[in-house]
C-alpha atoms as a PDB file:
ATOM      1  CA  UNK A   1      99.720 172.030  94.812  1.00  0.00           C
ATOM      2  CA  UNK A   2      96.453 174.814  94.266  1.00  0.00           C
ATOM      3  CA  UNK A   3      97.019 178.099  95.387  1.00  0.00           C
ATOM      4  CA  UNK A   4      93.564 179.308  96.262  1.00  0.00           C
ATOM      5  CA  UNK A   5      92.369 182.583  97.393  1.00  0.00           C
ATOM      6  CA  UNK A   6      90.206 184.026 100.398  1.00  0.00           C
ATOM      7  CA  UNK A   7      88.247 186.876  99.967  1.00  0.00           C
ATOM      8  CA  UNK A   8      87.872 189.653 102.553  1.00  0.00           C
ATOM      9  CA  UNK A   9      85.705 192.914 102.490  1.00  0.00           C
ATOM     10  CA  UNK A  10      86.795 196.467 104.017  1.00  0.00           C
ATOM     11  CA  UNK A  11      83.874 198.257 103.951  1.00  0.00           C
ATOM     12  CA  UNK A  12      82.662 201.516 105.821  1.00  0.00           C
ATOM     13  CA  UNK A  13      79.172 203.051 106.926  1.00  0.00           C
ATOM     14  CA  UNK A  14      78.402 205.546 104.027  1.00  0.00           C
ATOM     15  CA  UNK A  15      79.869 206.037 100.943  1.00  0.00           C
ATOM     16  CA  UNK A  16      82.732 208.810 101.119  1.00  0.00           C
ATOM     17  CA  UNK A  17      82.297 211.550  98.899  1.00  0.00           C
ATOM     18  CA  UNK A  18      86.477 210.958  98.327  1.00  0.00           C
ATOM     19  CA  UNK A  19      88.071 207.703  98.006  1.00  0.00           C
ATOM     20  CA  UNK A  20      89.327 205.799 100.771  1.00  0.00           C
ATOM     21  CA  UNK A  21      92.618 204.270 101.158  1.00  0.00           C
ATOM     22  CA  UNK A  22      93.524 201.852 103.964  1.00  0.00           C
ATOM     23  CA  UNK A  23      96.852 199.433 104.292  1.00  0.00           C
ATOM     24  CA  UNK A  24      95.482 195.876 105.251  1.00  0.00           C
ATOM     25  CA  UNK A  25      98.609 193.623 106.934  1.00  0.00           C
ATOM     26  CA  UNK A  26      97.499 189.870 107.341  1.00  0.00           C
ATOM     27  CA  UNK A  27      99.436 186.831 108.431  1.00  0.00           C
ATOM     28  CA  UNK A  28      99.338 183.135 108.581  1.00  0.00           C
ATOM     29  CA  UNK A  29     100.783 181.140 110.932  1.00  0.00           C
ATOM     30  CA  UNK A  30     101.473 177.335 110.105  1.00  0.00           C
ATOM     31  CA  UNK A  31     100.389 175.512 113.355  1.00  0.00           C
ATOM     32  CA  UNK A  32     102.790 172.552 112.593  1.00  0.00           C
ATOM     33  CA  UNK A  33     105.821 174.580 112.020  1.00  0.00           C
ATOM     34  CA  UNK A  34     104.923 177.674 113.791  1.00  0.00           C
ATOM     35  CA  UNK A  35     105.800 179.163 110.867  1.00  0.00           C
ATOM     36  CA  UNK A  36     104.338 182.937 109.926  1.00  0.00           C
ATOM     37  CA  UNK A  37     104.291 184.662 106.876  1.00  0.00           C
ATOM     38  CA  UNK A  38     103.218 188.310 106.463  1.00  0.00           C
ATOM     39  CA  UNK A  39     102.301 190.303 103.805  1.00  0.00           C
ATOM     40  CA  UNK A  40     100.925 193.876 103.488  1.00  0.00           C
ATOM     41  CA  UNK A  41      98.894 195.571 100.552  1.00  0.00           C
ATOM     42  CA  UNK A  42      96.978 198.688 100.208  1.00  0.00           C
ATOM     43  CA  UNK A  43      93.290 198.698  99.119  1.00  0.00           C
ATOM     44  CA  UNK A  44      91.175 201.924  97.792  1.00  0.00           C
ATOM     45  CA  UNK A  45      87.445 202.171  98.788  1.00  0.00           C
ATOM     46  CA  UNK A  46      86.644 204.913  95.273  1.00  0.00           C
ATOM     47  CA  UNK A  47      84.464 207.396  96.133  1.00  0.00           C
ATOM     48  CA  UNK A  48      80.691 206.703  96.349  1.00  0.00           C
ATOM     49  CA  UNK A  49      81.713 202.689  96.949  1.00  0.00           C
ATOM     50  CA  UNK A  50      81.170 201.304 100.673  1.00  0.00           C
ATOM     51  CA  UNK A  51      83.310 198.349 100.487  1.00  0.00           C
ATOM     52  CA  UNK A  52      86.437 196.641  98.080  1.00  0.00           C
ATOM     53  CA  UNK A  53      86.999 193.044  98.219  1.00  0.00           C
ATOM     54  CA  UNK A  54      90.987 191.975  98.825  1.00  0.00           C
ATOM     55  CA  UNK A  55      91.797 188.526  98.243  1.00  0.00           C
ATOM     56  CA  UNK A  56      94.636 186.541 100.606  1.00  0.00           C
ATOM     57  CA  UNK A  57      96.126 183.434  99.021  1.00  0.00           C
ATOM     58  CA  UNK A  58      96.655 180.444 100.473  1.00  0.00           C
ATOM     59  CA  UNK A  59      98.551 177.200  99.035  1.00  0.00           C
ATOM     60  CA  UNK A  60      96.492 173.480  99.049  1.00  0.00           C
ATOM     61  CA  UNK A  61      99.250 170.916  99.187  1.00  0.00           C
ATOM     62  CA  UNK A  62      96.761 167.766 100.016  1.00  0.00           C
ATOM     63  CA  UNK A  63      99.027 167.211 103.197  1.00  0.00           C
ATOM     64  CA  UNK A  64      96.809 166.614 106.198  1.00  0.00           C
ATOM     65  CA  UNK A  65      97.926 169.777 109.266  1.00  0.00           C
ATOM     66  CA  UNK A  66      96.165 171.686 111.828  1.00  0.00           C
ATOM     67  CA  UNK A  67      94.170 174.315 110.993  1.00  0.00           C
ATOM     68  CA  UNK A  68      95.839 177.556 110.034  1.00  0.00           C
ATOM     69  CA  UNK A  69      95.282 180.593 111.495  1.00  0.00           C
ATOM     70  CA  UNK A  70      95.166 184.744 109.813  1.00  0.00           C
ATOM     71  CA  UNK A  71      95.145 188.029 111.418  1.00  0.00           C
ATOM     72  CA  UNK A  72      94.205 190.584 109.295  1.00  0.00           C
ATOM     73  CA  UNK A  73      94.184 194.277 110.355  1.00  0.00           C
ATOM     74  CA  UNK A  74      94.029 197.297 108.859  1.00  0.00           C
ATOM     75  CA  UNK A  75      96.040 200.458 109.414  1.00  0.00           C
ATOM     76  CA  UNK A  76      96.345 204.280 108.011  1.00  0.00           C
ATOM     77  CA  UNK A  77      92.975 205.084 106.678  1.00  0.00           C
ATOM     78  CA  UNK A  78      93.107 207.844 105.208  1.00  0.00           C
ATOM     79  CA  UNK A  79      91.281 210.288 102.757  1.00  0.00           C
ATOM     80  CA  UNK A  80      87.219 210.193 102.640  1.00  0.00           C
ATOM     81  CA  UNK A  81      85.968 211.783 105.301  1.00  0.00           C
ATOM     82  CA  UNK A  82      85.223 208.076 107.627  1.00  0.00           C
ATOM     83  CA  UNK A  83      84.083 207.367 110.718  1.00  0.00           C
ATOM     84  CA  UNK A  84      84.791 203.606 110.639  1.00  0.00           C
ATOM     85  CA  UNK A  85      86.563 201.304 109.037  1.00  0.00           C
ATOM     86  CA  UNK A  86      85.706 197.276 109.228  1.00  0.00           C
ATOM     87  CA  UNK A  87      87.414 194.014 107.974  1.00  0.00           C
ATOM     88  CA  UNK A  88      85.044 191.249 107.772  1.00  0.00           C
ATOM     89  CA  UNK A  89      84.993 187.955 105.870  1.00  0.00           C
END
């Protein structure tokens, strides 16, 4: 089996003159099994940055399955002075 990783960006409009800290909760659910796995992490944008890249693993076992699925959301900005906050792949 790989493990491979998925890269994500939270980014924001301008640059805050403080850094940004946001918690970013994603999950995977196994379409075979139903199965769902979360996990939850905390990502700084530093000051004078726009964006941080966060990576979410993933395991390649070479068994044919459905697709699987993420949700990723983001939750308690705080710091920076923001006006909006974005997740995007």
């Amino acid at each position: 089996m790989m493990q491979t990783k998925k890269p994500y960006t939270v980014s924001i409009e301008e640059a805050p003159k403080e850094a940004v800290t946001v918690d970013i909760t994603y999950d995977v659910k196994d379409t075979d099994t139903g199965e769902v796995s979360q996990e939850t992490k905390t990502v700084t944008i530093e000051a004078g940055k726009k964006s941080v890249e966060f990576k979410v693993s993933n395991v390649d076992d070479n068994i044919k399955e459905n697709d699987e699925v993420y949700n990723v959301g983001i939750a308690n900005p705080t710091d920076g002075g923001f006006e909006k906050v974005v997740v995007s792949l």
